[in-house]
Protein backbone atom coordinates (compact mmCIF):
# COMPACT_ATOMS: atom_id res chain seq x y z
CA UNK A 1 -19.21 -52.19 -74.34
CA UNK A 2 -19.02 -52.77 -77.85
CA UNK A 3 -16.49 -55.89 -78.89
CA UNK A 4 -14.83 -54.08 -81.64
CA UNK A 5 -14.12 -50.74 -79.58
CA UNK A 6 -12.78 -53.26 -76.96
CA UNK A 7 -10.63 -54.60 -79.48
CA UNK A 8 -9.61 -51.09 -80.37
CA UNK A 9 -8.76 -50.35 -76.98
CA UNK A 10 -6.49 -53.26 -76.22
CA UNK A 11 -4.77 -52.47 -79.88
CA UNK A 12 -4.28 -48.93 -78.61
CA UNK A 13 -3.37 -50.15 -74.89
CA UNK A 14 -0.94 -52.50 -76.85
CA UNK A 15 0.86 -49.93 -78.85
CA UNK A 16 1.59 -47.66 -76.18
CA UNK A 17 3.54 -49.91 -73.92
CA UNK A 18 5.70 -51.22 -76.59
CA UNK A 19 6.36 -47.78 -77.31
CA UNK A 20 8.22 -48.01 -73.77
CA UNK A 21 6.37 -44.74 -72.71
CA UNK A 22 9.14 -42.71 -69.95
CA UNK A 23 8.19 -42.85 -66.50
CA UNK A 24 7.76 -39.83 -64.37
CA UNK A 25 9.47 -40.00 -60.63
CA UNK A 26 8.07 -37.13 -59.04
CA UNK A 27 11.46 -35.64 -58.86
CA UNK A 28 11.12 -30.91 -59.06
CA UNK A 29 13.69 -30.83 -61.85
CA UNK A 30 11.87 -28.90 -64.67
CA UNK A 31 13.34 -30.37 -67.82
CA UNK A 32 12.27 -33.54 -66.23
CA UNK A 33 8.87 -32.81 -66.33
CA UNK A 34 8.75 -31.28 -69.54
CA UNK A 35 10.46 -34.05 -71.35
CA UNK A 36 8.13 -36.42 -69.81
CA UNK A 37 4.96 -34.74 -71.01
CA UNK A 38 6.15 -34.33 -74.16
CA UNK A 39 7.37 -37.77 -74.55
CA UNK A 40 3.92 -39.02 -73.56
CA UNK A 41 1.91 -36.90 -76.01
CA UNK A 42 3.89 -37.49 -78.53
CA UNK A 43 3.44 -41.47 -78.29
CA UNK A 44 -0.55 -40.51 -77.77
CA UNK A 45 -0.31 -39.41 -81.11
CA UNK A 46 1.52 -42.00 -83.14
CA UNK A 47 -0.40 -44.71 -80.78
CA UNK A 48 -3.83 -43.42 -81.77
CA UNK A 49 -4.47 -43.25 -78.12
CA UNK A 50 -8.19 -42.13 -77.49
CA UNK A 51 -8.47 -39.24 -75.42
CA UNK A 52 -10.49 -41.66 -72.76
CA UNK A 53 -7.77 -43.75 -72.24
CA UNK A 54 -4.88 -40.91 -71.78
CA UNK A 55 -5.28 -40.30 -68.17
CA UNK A 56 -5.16 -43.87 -67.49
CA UNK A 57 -1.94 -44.72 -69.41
CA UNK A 58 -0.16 -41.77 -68.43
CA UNK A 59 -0.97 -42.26 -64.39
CA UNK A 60 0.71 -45.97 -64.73
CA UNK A 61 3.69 -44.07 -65.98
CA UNK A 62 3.84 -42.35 -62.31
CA UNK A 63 6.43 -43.87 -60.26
CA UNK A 64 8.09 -43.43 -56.74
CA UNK A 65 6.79 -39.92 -55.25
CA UNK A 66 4.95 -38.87 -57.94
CA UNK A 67 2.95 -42.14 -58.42
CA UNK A 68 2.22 -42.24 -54.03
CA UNK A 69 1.22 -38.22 -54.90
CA UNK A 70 -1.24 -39.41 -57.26
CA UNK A 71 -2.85 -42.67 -55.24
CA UNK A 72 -3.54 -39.90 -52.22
CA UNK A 73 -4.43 -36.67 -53.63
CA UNK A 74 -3.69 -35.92 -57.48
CA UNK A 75 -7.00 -38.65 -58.65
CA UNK A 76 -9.02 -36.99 -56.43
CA UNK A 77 -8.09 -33.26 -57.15
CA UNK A 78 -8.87 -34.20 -60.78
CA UNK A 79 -11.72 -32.37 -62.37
CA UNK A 80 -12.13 -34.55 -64.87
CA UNK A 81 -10.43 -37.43 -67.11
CA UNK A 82 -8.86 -35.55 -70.03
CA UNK A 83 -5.11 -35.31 -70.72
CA UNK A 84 -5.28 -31.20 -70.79
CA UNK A 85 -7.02 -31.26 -67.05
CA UNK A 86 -4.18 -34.08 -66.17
CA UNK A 87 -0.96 -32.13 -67.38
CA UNK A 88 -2.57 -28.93 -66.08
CA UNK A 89 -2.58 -30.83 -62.06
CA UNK A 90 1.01 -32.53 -63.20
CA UNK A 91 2.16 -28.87 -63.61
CA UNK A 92 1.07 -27.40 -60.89
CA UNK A 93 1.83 -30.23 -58.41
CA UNK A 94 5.77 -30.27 -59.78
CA UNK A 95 6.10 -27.17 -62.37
CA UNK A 96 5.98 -24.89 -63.40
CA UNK A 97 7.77 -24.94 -66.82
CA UNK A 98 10.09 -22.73 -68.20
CA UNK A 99 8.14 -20.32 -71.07
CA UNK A 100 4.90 -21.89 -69.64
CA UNK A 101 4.63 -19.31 -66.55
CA UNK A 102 3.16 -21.72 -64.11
CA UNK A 103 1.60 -23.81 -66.07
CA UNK A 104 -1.73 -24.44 -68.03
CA UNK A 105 -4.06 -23.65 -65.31
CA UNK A 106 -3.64 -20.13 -65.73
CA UNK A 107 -4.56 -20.23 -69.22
CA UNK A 108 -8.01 -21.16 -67.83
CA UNK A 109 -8.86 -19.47 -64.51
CA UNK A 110 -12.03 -21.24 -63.67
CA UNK A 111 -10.12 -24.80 -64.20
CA UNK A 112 -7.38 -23.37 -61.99
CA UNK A 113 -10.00 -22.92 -58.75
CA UNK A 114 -11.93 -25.74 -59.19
CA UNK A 115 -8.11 -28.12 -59.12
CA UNK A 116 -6.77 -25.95 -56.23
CA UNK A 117 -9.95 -26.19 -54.18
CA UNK A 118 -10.17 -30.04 -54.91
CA UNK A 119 -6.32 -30.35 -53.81
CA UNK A 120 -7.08 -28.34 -50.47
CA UNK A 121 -9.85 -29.96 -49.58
CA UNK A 122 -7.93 -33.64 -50.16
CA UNK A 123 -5.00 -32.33 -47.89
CA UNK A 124 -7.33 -31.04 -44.99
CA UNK A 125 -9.13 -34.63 -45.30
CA UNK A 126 -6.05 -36.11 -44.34
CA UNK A 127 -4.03 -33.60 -42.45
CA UNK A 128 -2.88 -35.05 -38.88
CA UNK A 129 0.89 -35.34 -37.56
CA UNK A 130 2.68 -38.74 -38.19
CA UNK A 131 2.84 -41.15 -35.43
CA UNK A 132 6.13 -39.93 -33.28
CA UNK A 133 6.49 -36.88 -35.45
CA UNK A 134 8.41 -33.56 -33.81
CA UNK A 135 6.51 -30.97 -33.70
CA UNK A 136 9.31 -28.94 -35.12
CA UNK A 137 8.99 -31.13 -38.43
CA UNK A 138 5.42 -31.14 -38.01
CA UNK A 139 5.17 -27.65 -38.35
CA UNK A 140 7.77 -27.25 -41.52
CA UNK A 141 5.74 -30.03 -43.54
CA UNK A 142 2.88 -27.67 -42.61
CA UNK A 143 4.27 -24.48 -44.07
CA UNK A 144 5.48 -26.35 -47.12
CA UNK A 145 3.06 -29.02 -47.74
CA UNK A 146 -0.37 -26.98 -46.62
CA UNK A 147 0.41 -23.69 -46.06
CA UNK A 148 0.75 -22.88 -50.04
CA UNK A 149 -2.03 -24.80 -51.07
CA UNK A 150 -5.12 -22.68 -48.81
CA UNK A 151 -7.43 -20.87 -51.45
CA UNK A 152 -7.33 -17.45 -50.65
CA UNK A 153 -10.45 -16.54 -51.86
CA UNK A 154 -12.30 -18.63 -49.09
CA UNK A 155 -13.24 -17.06 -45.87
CA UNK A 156 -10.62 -15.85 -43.84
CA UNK A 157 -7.85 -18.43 -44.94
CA UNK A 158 -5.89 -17.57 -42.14
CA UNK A 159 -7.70 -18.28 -39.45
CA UNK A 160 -8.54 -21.64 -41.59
CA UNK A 161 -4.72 -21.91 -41.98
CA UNK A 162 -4.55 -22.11 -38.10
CA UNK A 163 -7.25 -24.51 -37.35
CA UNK A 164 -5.49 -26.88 -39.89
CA UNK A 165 -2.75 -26.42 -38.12
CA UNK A 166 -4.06 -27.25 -34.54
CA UNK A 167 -6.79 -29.76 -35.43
CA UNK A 168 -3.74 -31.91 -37.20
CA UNK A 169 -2.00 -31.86 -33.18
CA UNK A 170 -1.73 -34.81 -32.00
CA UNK A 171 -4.13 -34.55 -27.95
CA UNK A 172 -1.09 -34.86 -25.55
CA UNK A 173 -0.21 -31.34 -27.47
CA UNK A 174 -3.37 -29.72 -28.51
CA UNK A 175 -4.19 -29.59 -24.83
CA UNK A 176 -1.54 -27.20 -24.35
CA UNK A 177 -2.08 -25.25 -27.20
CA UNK A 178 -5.45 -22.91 -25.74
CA UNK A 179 -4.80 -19.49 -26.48
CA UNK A 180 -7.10 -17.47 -28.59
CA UNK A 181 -6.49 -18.01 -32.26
CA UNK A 182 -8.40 -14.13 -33.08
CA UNK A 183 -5.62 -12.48 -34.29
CA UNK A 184 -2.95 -14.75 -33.75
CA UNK A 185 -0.40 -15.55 -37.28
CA UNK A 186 1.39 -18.93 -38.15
CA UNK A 187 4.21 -18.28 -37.30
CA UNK A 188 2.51 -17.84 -33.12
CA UNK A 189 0.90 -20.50 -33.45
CA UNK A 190 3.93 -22.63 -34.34
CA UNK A 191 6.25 -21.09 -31.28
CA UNK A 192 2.91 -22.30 -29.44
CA UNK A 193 3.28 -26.00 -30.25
CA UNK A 194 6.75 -26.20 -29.81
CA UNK A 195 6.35 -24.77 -26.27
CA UNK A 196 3.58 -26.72 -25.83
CA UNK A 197 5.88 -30.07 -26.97
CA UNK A 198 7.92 -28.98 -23.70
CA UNK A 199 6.12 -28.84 -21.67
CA UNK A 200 4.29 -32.46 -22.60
CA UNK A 201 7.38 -33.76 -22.10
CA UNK A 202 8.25 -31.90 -18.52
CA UNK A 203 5.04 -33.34 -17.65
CA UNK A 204 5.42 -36.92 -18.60
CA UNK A 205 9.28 -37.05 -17.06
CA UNK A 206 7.51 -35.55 -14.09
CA UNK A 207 4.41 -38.15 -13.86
CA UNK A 208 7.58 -41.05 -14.06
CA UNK A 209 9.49 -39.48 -11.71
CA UNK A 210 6.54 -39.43 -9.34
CA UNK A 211 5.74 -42.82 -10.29
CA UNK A 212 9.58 -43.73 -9.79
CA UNK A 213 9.58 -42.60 -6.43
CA UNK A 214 6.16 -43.89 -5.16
CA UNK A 215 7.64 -47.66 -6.15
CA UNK A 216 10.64 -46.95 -4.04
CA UNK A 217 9.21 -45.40 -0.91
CA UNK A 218 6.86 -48.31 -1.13
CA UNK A 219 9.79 -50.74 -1.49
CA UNK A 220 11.27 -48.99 1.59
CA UNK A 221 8.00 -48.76 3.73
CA UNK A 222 7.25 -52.54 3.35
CA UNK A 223 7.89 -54.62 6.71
CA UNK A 224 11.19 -56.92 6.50
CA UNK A 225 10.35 -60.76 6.85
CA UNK A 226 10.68 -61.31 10.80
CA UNK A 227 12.34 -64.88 11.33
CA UNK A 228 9.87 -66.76 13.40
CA UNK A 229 10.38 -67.77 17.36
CA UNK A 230 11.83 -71.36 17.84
CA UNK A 231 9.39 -73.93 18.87
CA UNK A 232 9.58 -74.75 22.69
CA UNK A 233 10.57 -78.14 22.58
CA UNK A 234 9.49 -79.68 26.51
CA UNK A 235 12.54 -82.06 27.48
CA UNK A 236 10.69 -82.82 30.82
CA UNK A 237 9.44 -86.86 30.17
CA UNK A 238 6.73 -87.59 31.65
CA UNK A 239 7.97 -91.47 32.33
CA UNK A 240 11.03 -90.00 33.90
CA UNK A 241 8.87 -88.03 36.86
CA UNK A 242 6.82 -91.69 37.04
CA UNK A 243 9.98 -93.39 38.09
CA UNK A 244 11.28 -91.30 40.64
CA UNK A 245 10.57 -91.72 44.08
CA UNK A 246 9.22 -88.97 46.20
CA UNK A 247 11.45 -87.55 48.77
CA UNK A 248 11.09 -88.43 52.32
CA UNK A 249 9.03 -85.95 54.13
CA UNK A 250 10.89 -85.32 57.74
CA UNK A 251 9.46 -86.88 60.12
CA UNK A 252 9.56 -90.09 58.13
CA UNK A 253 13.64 -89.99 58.80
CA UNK A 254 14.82 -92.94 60.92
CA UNK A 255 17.61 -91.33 63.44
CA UNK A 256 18.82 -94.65 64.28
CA UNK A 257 19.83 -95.51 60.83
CA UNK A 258 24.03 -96.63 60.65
CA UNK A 259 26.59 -93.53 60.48
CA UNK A 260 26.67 -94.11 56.19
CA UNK A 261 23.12 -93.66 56.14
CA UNK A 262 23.76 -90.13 58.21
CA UNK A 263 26.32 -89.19 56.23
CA UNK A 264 24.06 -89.69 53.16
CA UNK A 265 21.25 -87.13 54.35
CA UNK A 266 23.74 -84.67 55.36
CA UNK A 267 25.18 -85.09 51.54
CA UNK A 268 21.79 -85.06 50.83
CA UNK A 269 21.07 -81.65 53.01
């Protein structure tokens, strides 16, 4: 690039932010936006702000909603880089204006189709529930968020309204969700997915139920420790039977022993 129309650039660039251009929150109030717009032409002007750098400078004035809005969808839905294309997507994204109708795009059909086409195909790129989302608000961010943006002059928008709707199901619900879609509106498909959501959830408080109980019958099927048998201890000793004598067999007896010695085998008897 040539140094002097770098030079030029950065003098421009310079101007503008001490200029303190307003910043732009995303919020629906009208005046808001109008104020803004104007605010920011206006310093274009008396900045000598080249029509190159506009888009640029007035995106880094985006903050909060409108500045996430325009990281995700509005640079992409841009046809291209000039202020009139920029305000035209501003407008239609959080107009319209009062005494403006709904905004520039109308004034120029063609650049009206080509921006809402680019917008609807950057929402379908990305449309899919939020982690942990209800259905319930899944569906009303769907009929706010998506819903107004389908072209209608594509093919059948609403049967492409209801694929959008069920491709962006999170599985554990779009398995549920199996009726035929041929000449079924929104608004069924929506009582659908919140039917479906009930009965995902029957079924998982069901599978830990089930799992639950199989833990406890197992718990009560499983054999109590049995104590184990006392060890025989043998108190016979072996030295003990070695130093007894054995007993006299009968006819070993002497019958003439002395009357104690009688009186000890009859004790003995």
């Amino acid at each position: 690039m040539d140094p002097a129309q770098v030079a030029e650039d950065q003098r421009s660039i310079t101007s503008f932010y001490k200029s303190q251009p307003p910043l732009f929150d995303g919020t629906r109030r009208t005046v808001s936006l109008s104020a803004w717009l104007y605010d920011t032409k206006l310093i274009f002007r008396t900045s000598h702000i080249v029509e190159r750098l506009q888009v640029s400078l007035a995106s880094r004035c985006l903050v909060a909603d409108a500045r996430l809005w325009w990281m995700t969808h509005g640079e992409r839905a841009l046809p291209d880089r000039t202020w009139a294309h920029f305000r035209a997507l501003v407008i239609a994204r959080y107009g319209p204006i009062p005494g403006e109708g709904a905004g520039e795009p109308y004034r120029d059909p063609e650049i009206y189709r080509d921006m809402q086409h680019r917008r609807y195909q950057s929402l379908v790129a990305d449309w899919r529930a939020y982690p942990q989302e209800s259905m319930g608000h899944y569906c009303r961010r769907f009929q706010e968020a998506m819903l107004p943006h389908i072209p209608q002059d594509i093919p059948n928008p609403e049967m492409q309204a209801l694929v959008i709707l069920r491709n962006g199901l999170p599985p554990q619900i779009r398995q549920y969700v199996t009726k035929p879609m041929l000449g079924m509106t929104v608004g069924d498909m929506i009582a659908d997915i919140i039917e479906a959501e009930m009965v995902g959830h029957a079924m998982q408080a069901g599978v830990e139920a089930e799992v639950d109980g199989q833990d406890a019958a197992d718990d009560i099927d499983a054999p109590e420790d049995q104590p184990e048998d006392p060890p025989i201890i043998d108190i016979s000793s072996d030295d003990e039977d070695d130093d007894m004598e054995p007993a006299p067999e009968p006819g070993d007896w002497d019958v003439d022993s002395d009357a104690s010695s009688v009186a000890t085998i009859e004790i003995i008897v």
